[in-house]
Protein backbone atom coordinates (compact mmCIF):
# COMPACT_ATOMS: atom_id res chain seq x y z
CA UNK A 1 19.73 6.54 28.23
CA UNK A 2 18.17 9.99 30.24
CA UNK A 3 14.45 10.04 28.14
CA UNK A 4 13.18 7.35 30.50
CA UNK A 5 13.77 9.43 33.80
CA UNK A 6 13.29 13.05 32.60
CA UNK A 7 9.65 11.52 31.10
CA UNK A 8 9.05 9.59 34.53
CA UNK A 9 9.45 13.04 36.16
CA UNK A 10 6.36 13.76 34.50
CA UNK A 11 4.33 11.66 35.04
CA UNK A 12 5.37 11.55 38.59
CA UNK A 13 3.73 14.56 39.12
CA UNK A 14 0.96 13.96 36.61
CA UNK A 15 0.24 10.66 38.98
CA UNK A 16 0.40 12.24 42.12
CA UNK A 17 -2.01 15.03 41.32
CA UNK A 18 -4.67 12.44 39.78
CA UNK A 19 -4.20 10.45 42.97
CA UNK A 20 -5.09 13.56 45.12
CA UNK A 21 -7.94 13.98 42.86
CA UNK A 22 -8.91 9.96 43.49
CA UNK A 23 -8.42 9.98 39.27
CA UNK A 24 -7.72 7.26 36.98
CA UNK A 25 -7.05 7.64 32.71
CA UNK A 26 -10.77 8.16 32.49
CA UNK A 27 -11.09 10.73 34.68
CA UNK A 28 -8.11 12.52 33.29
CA UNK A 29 -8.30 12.06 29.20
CA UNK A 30 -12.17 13.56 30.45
CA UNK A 31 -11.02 16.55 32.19
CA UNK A 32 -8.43 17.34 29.36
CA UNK A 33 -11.10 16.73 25.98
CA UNK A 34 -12.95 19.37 28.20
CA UNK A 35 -10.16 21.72 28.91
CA UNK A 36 -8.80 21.74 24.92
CA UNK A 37 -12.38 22.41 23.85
CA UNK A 38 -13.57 18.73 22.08
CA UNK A 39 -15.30 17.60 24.67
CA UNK A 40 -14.54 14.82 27.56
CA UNK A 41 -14.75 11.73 24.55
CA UNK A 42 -11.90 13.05 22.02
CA UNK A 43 -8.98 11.58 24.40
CA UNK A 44 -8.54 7.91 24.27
CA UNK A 45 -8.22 6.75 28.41
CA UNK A 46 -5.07 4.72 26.84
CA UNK A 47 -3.38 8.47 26.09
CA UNK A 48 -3.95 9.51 29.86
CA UNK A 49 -2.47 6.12 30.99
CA UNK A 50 0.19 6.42 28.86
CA UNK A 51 1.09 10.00 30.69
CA UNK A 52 0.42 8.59 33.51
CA UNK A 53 2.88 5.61 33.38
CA UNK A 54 5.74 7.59 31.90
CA UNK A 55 5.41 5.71 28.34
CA UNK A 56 4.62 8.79 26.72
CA UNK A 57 4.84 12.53 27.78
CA UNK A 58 1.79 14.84 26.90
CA UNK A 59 3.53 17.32 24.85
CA UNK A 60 0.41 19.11 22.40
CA UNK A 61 -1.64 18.27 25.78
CA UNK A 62 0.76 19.53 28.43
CA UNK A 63 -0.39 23.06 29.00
CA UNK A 64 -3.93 21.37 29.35
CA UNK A 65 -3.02 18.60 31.70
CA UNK A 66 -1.56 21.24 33.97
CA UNK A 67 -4.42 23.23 34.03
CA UNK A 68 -6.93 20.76 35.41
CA UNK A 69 -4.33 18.99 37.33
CA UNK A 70 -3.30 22.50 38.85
CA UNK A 71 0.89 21.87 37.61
CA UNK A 72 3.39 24.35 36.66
CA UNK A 73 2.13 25.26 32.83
CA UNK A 74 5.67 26.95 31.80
CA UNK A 75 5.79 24.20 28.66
CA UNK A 76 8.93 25.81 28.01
CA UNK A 77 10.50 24.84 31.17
CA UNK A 78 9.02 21.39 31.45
CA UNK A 79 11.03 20.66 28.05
CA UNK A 80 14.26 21.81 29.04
CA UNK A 81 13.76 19.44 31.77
CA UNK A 82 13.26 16.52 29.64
CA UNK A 83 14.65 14.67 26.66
CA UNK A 84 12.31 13.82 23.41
CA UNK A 85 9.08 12.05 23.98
CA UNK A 86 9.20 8.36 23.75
CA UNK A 87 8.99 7.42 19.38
CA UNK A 88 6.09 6.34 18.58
CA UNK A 89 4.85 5.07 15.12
CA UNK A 90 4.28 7.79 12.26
CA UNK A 91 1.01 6.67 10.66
CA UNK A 92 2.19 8.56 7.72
CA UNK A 93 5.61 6.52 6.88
CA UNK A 94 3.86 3.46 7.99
CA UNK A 95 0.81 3.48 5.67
CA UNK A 96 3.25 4.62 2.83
CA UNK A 97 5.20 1.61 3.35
CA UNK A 98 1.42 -0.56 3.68
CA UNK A 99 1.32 0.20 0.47
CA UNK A 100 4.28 -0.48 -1.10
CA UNK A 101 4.61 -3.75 0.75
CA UNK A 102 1.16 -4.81 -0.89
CA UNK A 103 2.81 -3.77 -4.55
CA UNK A 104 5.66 -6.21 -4.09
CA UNK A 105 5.91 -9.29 -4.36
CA UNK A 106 6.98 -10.20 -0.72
CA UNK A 107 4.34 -9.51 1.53
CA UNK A 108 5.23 -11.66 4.46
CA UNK A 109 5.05 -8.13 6.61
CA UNK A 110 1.61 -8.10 6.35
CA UNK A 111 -0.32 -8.87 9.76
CA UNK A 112 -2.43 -11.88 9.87
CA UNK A 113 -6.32 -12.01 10.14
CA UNK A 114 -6.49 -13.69 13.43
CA UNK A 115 -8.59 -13.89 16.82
CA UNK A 116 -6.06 -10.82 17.46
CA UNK A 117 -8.52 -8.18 16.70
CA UNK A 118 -9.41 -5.61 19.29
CA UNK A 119 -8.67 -2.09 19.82
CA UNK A 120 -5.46 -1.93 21.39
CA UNK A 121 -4.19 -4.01 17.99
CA UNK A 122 -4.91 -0.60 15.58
CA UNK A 123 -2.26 0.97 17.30
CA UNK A 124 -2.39 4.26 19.14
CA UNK A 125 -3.11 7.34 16.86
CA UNK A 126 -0.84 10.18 17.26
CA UNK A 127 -2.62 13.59 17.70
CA UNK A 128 0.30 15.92 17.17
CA UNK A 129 1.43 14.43 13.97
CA UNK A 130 -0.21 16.92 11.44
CA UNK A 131 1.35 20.15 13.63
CA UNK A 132 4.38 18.25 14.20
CA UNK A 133 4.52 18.16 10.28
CA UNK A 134 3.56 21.86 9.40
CA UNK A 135 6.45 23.24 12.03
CA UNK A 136 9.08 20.71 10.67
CA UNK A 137 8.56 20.32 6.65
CA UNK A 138 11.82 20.77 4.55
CA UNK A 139 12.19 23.74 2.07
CA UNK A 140 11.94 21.12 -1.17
CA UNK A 141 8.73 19.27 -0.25
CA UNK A 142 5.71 20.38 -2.65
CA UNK A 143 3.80 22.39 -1.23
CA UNK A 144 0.05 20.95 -1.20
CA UNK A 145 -3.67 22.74 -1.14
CA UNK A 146 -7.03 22.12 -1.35
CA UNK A 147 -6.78 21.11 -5.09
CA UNK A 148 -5.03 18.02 -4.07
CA UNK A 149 -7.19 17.20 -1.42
CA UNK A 150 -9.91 17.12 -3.25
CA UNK A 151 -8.30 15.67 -6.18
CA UNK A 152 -7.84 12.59 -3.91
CA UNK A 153 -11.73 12.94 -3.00
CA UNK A 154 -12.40 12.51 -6.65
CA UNK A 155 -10.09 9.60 -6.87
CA UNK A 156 -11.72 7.63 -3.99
CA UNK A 157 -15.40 8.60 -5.53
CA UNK A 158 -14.51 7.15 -9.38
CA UNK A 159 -12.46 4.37 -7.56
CA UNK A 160 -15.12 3.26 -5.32
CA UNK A 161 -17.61 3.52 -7.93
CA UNK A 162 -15.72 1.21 -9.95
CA UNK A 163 -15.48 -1.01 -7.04
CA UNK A 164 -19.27 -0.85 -5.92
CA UNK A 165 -19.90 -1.95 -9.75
CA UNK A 166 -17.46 -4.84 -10.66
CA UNK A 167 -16.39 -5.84 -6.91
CA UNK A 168 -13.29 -4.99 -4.73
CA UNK A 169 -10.88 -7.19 -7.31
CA UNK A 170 -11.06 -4.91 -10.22
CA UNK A 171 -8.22 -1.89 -9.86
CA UNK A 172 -7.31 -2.37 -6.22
CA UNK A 173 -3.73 -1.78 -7.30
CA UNK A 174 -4.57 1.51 -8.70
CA UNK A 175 -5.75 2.66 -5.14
CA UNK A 176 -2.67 1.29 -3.87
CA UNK A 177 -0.81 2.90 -6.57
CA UNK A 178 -2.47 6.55 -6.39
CA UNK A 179 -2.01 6.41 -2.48
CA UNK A 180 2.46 5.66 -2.28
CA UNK A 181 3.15 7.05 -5.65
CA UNK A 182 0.46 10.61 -5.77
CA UNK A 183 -0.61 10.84 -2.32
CA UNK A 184 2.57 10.15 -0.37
CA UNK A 185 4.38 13.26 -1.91
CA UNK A 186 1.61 14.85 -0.58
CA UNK A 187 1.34 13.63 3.28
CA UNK A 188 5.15 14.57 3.17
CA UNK A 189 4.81 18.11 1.72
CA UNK A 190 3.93 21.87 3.07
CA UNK A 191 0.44 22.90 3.72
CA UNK A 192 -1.34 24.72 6.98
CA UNK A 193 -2.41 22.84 9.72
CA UNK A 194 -6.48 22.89 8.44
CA UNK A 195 -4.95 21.91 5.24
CA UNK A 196 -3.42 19.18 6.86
CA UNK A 197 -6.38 18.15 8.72
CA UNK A 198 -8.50 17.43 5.39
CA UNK A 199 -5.38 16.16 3.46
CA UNK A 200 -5.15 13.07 6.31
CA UNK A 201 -9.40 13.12 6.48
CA UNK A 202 -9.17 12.61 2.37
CA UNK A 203 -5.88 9.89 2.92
CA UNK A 204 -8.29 8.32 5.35
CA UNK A 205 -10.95 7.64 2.74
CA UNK A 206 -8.49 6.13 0.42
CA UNK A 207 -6.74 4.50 2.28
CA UNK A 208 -10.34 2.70 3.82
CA UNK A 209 -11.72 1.97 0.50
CA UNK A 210 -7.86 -0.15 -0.52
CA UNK A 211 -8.79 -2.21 2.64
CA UNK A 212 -12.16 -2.69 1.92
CA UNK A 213 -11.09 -3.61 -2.07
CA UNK A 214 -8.73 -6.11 -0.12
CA UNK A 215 -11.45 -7.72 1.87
CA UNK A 216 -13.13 -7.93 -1.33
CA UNK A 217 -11.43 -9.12 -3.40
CA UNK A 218 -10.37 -12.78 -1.49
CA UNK A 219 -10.57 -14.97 1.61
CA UNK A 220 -7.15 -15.51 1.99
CA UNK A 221 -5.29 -14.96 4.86
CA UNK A 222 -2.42 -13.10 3.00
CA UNK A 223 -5.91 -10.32 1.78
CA UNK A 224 -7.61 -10.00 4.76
CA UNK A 225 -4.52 -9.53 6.40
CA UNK A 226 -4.08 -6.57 3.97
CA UNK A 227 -7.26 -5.32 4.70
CA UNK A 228 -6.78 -5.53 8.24
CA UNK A 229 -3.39 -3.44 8.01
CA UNK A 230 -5.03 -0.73 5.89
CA UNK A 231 -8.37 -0.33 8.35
CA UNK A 232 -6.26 0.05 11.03
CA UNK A 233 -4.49 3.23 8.92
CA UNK A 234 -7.52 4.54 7.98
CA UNK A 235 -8.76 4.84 11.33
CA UNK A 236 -5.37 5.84 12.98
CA UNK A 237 -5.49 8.98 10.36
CA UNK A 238 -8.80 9.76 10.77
CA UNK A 239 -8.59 10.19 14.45
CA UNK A 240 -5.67 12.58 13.95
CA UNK A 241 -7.09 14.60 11.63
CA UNK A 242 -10.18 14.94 14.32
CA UNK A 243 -13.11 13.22 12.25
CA UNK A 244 -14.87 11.16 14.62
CA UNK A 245 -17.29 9.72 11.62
CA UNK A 246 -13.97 8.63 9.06
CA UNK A 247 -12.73 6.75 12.27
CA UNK A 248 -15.84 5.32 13.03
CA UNK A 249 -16.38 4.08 9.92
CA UNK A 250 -12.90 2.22 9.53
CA UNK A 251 -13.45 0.95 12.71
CA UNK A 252 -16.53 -0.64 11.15
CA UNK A 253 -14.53 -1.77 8.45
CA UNK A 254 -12.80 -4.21 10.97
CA UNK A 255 -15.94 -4.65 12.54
CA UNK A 256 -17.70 -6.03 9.46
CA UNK A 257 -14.71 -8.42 8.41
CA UNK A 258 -15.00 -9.92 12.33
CA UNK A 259 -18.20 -10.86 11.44
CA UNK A 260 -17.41 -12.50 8.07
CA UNK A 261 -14.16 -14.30 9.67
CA UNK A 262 -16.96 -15.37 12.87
CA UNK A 263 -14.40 -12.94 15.55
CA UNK A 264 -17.35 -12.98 17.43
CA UNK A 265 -16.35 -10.77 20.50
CA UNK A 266 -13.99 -9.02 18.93
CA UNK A 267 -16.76 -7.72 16.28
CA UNK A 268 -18.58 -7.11 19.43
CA UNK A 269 -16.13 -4.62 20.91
CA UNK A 270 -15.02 -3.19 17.37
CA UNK A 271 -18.91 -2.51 17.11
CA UNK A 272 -19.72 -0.95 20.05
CA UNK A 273 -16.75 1.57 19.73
CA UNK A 274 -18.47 2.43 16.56
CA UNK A 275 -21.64 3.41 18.25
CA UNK A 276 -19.18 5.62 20.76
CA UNK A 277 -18.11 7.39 17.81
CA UNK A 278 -21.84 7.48 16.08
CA UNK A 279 -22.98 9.53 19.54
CA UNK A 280 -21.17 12.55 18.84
CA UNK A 281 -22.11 12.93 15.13
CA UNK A 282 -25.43 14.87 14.28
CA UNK A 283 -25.78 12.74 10.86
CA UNK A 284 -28.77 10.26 11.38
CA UNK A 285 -27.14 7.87 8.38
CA UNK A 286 -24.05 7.10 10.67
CA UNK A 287 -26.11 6.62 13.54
CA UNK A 288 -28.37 4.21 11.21
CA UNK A 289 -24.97 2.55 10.04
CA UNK A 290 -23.21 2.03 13.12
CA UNK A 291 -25.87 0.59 14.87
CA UNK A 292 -26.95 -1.61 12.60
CA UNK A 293 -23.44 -3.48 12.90
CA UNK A 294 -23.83 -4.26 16.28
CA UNK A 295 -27.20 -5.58 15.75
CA UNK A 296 -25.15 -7.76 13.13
CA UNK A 297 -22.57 -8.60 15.74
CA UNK A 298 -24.89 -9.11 18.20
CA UNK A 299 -27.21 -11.20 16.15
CA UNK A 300 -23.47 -13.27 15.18
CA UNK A 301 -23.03 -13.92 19.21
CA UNK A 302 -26.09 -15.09 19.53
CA UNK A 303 -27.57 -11.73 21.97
CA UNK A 304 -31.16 -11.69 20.41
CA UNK A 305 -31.69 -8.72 23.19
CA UNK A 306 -28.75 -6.43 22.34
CA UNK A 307 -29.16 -7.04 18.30
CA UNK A 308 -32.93 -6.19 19.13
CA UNK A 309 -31.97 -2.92 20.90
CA UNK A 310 -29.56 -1.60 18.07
CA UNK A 311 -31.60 -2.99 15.21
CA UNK A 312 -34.99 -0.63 16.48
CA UNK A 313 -32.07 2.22 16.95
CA UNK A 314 -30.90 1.60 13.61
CA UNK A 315 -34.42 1.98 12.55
CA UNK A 316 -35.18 5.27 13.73
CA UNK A 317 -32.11 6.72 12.66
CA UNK A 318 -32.72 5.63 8.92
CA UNK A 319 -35.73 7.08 8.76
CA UNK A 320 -34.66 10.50 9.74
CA UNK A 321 -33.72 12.90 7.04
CA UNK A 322 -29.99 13.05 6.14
CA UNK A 323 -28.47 16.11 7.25
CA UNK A 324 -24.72 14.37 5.68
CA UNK A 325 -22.68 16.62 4.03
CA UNK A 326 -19.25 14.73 4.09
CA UNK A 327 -17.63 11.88 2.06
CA UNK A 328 -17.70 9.14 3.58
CA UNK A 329 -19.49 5.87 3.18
CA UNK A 330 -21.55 6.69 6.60
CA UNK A 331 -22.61 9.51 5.31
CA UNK A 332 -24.18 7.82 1.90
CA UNK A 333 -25.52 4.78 3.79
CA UNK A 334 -28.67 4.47 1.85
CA UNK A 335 -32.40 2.99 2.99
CA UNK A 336 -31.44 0.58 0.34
CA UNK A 337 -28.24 -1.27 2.56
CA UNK A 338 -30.16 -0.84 5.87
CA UNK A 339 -32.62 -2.71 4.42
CA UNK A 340 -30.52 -5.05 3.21
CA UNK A 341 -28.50 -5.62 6.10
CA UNK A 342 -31.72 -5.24 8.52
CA UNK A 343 -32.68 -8.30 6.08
CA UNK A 344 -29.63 -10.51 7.20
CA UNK A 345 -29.89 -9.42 10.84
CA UNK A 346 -33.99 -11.31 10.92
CA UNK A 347 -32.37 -14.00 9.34
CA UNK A 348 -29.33 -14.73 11.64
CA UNK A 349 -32.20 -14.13 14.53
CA UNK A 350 -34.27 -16.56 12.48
CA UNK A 351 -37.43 -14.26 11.38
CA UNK A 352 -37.16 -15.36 8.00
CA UNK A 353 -40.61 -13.59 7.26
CA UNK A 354 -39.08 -10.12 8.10
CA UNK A 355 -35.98 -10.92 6.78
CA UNK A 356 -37.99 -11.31 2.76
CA UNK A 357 -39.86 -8.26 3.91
CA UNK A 358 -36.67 -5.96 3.83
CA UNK A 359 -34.50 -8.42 0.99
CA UNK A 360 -37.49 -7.29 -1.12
CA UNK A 361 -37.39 -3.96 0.44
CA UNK A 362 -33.98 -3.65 -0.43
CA UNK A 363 -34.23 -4.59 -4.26
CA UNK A 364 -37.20 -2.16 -4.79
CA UNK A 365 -36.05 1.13 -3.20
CA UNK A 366 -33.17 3.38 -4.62
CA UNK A 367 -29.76 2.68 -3.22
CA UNK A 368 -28.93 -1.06 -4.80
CA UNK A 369 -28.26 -0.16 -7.94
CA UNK A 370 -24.78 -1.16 -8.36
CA UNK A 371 -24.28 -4.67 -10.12
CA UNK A 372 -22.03 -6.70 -7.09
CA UNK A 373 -23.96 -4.99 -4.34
CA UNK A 374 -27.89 -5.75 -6.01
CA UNK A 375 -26.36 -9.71 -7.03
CA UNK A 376 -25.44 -9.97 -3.32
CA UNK A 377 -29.02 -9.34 -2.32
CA UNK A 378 -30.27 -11.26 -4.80
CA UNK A 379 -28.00 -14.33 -3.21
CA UNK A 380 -29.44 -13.96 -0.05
CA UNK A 381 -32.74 -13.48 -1.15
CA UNK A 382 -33.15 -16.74 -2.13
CA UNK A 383 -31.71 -18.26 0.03
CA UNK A 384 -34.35 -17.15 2.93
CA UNK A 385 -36.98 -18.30 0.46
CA UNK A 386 -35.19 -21.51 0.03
CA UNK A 387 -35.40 -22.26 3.87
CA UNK A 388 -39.21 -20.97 3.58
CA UNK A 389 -39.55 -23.87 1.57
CA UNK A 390 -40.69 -21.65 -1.48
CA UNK A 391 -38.20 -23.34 -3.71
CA UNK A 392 -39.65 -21.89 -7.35
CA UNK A 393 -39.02 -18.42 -5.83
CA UNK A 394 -35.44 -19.32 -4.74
CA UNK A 395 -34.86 -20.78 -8.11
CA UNK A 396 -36.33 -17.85 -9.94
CA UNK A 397 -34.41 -15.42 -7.29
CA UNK A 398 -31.04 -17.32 -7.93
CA UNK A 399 -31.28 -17.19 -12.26
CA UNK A 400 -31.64 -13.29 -11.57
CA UNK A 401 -28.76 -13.65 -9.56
CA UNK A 402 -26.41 -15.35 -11.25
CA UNK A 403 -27.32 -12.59 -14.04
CA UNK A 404 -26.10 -10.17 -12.19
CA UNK A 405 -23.18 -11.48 -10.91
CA UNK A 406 -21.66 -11.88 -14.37
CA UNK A 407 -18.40 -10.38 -14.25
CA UNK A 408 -18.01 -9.08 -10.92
CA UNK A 409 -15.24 -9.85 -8.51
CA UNK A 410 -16.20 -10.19 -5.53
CA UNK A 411 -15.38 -12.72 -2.41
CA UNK A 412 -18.90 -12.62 -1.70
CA UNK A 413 -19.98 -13.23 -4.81
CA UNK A 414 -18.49 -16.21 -5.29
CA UNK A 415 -19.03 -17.55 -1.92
CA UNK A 416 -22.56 -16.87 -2.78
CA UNK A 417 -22.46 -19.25 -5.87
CA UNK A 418 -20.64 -21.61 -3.94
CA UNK A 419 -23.41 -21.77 -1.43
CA UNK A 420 -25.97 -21.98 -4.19
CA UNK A 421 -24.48 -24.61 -5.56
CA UNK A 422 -24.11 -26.77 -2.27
CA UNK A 423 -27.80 -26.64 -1.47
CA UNK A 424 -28.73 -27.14 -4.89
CA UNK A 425 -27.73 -30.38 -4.69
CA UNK A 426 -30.32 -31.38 -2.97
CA UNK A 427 -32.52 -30.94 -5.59
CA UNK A 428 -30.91 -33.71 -7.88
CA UNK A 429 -33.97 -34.38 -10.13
CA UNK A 430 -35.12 -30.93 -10.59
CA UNK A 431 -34.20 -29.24 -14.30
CA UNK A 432 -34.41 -25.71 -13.03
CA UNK A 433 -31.42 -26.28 -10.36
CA UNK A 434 -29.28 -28.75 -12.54
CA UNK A 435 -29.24 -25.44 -15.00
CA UNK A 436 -28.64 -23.43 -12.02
CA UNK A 437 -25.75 -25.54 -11.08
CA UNK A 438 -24.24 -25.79 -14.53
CA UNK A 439 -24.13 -22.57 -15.12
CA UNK A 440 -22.28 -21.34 -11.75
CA UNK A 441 -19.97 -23.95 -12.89
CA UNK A 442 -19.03 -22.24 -15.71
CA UNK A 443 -16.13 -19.91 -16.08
CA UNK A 444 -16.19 -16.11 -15.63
């Protein structure tokens, strides 16, 4: 085979240069963000090393790679001098077939939730798929707009509503279903290149709330696994349609189930990229949100100093107004979840006297007014007045509970009964929590 050598003549010279320079991938994905125009954090250090080590040739990026490195910018030349770029995965074809693979039956291609999260496992986004797609579509694919971009807006808003109401179990499959049977058509049509842009930004979205209805909706291997697969999409499409909050915010999506599956360092890392992403965005509501999961990951691992630091970040940034304008769940991160989550945080740091402050908080400002997310509260509400030792407040906290969780399918849900139940028990010869008991017993 001939691609090897002809794309090791690249980066032969794209080597030498950065080693007359003294430059490594940092100092080259830098110089190149600030060449295109995005700035010196849009290119990932693993795309410069990747030009560097002749795994992948720059092709979008060339003629700005030879500018700062001072090479021969006739693109035209450089091509006839090389064969194709190495393949690399189309997110595209491989989130269609995510979905279809959680539609069937057999879903033993599904990855595995596992210690194996970090960011080098999402795969590396490819920025030149949405021109690559404009230039090449064939003369029968349907030609697609901004009425089916935001068609797929509207679908992720009812959907998620849905979700946010009755938990992540109730019409995941629809999501699943709208995205390979609707959507797909789409992603494989004609449109423009800012067309294309908002058509993967939308895809994103949808493809971020089927993972998080995944997560949702079960503890099983075989659904986070899902979940994982369809985070890891979400961000990979984001990034190539250049919306640094939509990546962010799947990125949090892995960074969140970490914490639930106790990844410790993992949700660490996963965290802290979010916060990269968070420092480019002028939205104070992403800010809030992205911080305040590294205070959660933080808190998890046991760093009372870092959770500290992002927690009084996370602070300041939800009290700013929100200047949001976009779609995604950054964006609509309400006082109502920081305070909720700000809640958890004290209580993982084991200030269980701020932690009732903003549970309370939380139930009393706007923002919780969806049935599985207000139940949730609820949950952990009394528990932190159950280790006060104010056990008529738990009990009274938990009865409210348990009415709002009636019908909703949620993981966390019924891990929340479960754990109601358990310490319940010690309470043997008290009425209230035998009634308590019997009725999380009962079926849904």
């Amino acid at each position: 085979m001939t691609s090897k050598p002809h794309a090791q003549t690249i980066a032969d010279l794209i080597r030498a240069a950065c080693r007359e320079r003294g430059w490594g991938p940092t100092d080259l994905a830098r110089a190149v963000g600030r060449d295109e125009g995005s700035g010196p954090g849009r290119i990932d250090r693993q795309y410069a090393r990747k030009w560097m080590t002749g795994d992948r040739t720059p092709g979008f990026w060339w003629p700005h790679v030879a500018r700062v490195l001072d090479l021969d910018p006739d693109l035209a030349k450089i091509r006839q001098s090389r064969a194709p770029a190495p393949a690399h995965a189309d997110t595209v074809a491989s989130v269609i077939e995510l979905g279809r693979n959680d539609l069937d039956v057999d879903r033993r291609n599904f990855l595995t939730a596992s210690s194996g999260y970090a960011l080098a496992a999402l795969g590396l986004p490819d920025p030149e798929s949405i021109t690559r797609r404009v230039t090449s579509t064939t003369p029968s694919a349907v030609r697609v707009g901004r009425g089916e971009v935001e068609a797929i807006k509207v679908m992720v808003r009812t959907l998620g509503d849905s979700a946010s109401e009755l938990g992540g179990g109730h019409a995941r499959h629809l999501a699943v279903r709208y995205l390979t049977e609707d959507v797909a058509p789409w992603l494989n049509g004609k449109y423009t290149e800012a067309t294309g842009k908002e058509l993967f930004a939308a895809t994103s979205q949808l493809t971020h709330l089927a993972g998080w209805m995944a997560q949702d909706e079960g503890d099983t291997a075989e659904l986070q696994g899902i979940a994982q697969g369809y985070y890891a999409h979400a961000y990979r499409l984001a990034d190539e349609a250049g919306d640094p909050e939509l990546a962010g915010t799947a990125l949090r999506g892995l960074a969140v189930q970490c914490i639930d599956l106790g990844y410790r360092a993992e949700a660490v890392q996963l965290s802290e990229a979010c916060v990269h992403y968070g420092r480019t965005l002028q939205n104070p509501r992403a800010v809030a949100y992205y911080n305040a999961t590294l205070a959660n990951a933080a808190a998890q691992d046991n760093d009372r100093t870092l959770a500290t630091q992002h927690l009084a970040l996370a602070e300041t940034a939800i009290g700013k107004p929100s200047t949001g304008t976009g779609d995604s769940w950054a964006a609509h991160y309400s006082p109502g979840r920081w305070a909720h989550e700000t809640g958890m945080i004290h209580t993982r740091l084991g200030d269980l006297t701020a932690a009732e402050e903003h549970l309370r908080l939380a139930l009393e400002i706007h923002g919780l007014d969806r049935r599985r997310t207000r139940a949730i509260v609820l949950a952990d509400l009394g528990g932190v007045r159950l280790r006060q030792g104010n056990v008529d407040g738990a009990m009274s906290t938990w009865a409210d509970f348990l009415d709002c969780a009636d019908g909703v399918r949620s993981v966390k849900v019924r891990s929340a009964i479960q754990d109601m139940r358990v310490r319940l028990r010690r309470f043997p010869n008290l009425p209230q929590a035998q009634e308590l008991r019997t009725r999380a017993a009962a079926p849904a």
